[in-house]
Protein backbone atom coordinates (compact mmCIF):
# COMPACT_ATOMS: atom_id res chain seq x y z
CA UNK A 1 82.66 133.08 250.65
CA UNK A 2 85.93 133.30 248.64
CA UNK A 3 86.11 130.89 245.17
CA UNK A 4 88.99 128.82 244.95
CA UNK A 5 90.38 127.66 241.61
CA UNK A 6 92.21 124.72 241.03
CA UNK A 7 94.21 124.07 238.15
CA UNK A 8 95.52 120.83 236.94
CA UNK A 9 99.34 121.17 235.74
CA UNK A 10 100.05 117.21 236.36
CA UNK A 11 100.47 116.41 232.62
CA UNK A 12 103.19 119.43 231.79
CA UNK A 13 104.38 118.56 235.32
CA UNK A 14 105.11 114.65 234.07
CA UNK A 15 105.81 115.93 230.65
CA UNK A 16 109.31 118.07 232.19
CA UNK A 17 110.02 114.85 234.51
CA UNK A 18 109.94 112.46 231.35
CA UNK A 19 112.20 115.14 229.55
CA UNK A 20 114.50 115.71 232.63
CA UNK A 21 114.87 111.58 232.71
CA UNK A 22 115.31 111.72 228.81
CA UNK A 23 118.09 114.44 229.31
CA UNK A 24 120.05 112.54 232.36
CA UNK A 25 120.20 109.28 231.17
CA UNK A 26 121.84 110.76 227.41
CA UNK A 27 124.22 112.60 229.58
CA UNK A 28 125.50 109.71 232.06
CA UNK A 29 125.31 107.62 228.47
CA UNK A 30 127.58 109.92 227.18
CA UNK A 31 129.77 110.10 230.31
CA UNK A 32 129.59 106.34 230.74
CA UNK A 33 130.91 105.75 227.02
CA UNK A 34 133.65 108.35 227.25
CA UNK A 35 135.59 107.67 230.61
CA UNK A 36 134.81 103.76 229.07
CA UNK A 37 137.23 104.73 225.71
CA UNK A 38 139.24 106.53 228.21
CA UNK A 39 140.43 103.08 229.67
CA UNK A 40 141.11 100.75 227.05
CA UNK A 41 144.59 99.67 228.03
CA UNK A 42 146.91 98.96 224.69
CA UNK A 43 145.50 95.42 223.20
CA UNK A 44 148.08 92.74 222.38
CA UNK A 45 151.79 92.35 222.52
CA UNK A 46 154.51 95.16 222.47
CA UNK A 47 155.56 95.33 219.05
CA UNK A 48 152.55 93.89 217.83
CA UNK A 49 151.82 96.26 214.74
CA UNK A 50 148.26 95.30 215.10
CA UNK A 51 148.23 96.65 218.51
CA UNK A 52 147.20 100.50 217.80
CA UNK A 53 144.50 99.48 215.46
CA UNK A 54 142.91 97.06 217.62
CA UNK A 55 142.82 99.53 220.19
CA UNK A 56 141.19 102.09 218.46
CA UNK A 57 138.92 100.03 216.84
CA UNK A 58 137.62 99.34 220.13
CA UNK A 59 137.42 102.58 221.59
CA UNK A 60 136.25 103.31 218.09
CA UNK A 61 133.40 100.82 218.64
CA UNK A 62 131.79 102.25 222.16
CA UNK A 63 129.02 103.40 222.19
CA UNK A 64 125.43 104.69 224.12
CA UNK A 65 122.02 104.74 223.34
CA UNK A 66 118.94 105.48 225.07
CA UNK A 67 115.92 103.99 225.10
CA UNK A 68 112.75 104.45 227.60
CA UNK A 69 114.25 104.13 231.02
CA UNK A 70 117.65 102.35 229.95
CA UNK A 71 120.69 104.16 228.57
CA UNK A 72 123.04 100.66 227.12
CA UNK A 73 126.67 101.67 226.91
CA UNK A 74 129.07 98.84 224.80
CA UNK A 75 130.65 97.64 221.83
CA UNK A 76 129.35 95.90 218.71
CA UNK A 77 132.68 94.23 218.41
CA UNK A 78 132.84 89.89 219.45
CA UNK A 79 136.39 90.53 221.25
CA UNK A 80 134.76 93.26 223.37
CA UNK A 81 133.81 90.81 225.92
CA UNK A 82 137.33 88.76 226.08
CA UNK A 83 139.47 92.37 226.86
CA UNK A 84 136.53 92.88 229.71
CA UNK A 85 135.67 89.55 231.83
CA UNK A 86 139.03 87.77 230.28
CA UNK A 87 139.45 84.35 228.47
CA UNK A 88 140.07 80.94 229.35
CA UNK A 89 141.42 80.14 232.95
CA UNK A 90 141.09 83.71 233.94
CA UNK A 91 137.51 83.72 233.28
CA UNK A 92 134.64 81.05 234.15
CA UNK A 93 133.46 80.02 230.09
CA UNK A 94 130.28 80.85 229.03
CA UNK A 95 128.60 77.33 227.62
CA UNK A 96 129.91 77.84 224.03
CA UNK A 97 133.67 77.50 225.04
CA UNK A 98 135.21 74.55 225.16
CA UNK A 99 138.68 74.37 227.38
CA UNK A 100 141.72 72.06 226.72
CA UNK A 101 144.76 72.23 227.75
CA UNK A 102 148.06 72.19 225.65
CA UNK A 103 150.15 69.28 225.63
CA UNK A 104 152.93 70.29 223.50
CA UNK A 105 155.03 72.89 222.26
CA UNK A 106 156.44 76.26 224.70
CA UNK A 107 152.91 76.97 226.18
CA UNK A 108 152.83 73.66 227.69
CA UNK A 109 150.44 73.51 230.72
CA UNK A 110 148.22 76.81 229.91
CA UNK A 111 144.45 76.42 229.16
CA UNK A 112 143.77 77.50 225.53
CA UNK A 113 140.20 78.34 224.64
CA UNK A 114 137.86 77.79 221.89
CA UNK A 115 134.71 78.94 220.44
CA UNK A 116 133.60 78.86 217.15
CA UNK A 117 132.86 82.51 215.35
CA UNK A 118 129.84 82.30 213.43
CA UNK A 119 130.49 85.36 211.70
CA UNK A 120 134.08 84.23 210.46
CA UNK A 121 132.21 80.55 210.22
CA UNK A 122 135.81 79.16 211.93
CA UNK A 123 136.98 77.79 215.24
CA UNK A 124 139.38 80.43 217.05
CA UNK A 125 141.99 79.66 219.59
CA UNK A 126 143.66 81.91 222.40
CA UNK A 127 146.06 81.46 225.14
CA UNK A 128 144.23 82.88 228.32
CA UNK A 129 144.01 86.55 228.94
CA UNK A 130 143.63 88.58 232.32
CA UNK A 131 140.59 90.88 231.90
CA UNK A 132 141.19 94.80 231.58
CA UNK A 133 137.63 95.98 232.78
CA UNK A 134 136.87 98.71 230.93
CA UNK A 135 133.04 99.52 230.98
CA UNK A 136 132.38 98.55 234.46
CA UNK A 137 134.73 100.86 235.98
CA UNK A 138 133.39 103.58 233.83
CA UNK A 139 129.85 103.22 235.30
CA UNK A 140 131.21 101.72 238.87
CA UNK A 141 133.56 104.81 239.71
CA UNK A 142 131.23 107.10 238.95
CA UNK A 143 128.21 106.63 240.60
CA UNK A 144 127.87 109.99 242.41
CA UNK A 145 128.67 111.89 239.33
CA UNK A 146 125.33 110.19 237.49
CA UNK A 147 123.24 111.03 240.46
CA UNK A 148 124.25 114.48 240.49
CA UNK A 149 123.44 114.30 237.15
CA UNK A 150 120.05 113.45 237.27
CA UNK A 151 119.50 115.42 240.29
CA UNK A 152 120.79 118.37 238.39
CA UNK A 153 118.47 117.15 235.68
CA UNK A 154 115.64 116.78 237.61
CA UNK A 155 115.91 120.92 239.49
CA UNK A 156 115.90 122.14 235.92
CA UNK A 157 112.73 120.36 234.73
C-alpha cells in the first residue's frame, strides 16, 4: 500500500491572501486619491486671488490610508465637505447648520448658511454653493479598474 503525505500550507496560503489584500487596497487608495486631486474644479470666483491657493490646498490635503480591510481616501480640511455635497439650499444641512434667508441687500431671496467653526471659535456665513463631487466620482467611475486590481493582486499572491 502506497503512503500518502499531506502537508498543511493553509497558514503561508492565508499569509499571501492577507498580503495580496494589503497590496490592493494601497493601490486602489492610491488610485482613488489621485484621479480625486485630478478633479478639483478651480474654488471660488474668477479673479479671486485666493482661488489657486485654495485649490491646491485641497488637492494638497487628499489623502489615503489603509487600515485592516478599509483603505479611507479624504481631506483633513472643514471646507472639504462644502466643495463635495454643496452648501445651503443646494444641499440638505446636517443638524449643526442653521438656514435663513437674506432680507436685504443684492442677494436678496438666497438661503445663506451658518455653522459655527470650533476651530476658528466664530460663526461663518456663505451664500449657497452647487457641489463639485470630487471623491465620489473618483471611487464611482472606477469600479472595474479596483477589481482588476485586486484580482491582479490576488493571481500574484
Amino acid at each position: 500500500m502506497a503512503s500518502v503525505e499531506i502537508t498543511d500550507n493553509s497558514a503561508e496560503v492565508l499569509s499571501a491572501l492577507e498580503q495580496a489584500k494589503a497590496r490592493a487596497l494601497e493601490i486602489i487608495g492610491g488610485k482613488i486619491e489621485d484621479y480625486a486631486k485630478a478633479l478639483v474644479a478651480p474654488l471660488g470666483p474668477k479673479g479671486n486671488p485666493m482661488r489657486t491657493q485654495i485649490t491646491a490646498q485641497l488637492k494638497q490635503s487628499i489623502d489615503h490610508k489603509v487600515n485592516g480591510d478599509t483603505v479611507t481616501v479624504g481631506s483633513n480640511l472643514d471646507f472639504a465637505s462644502y466643495v463635495e455635497l454643496g452648501t445651503g439650499n443646494k444641499y440638505e444641512p446636517s443638524a449643526d447648520w442653521i438656514q435663513t434667508t437674506v432680507k436685504k441687500g443684492k442677494n436678496s431671496g438666497l438661503a445663506k448658511w451658518f455653522f459655527y467653526d470650533e476651530e476658528k471659535g466664530r460663526v461663518r456665513i456663505g451664500l449657497p454653493m452647487s457641489p463639485t463631487p470630487f471623491l465620489r466620482p473618483a471611487i464611482e467611475n472606477h469600479i472595474d479598474e479596483y477589481k482588476n486590481v485586486i484580482e491582479n493582486e490576488l493571481k500574484n499572491a
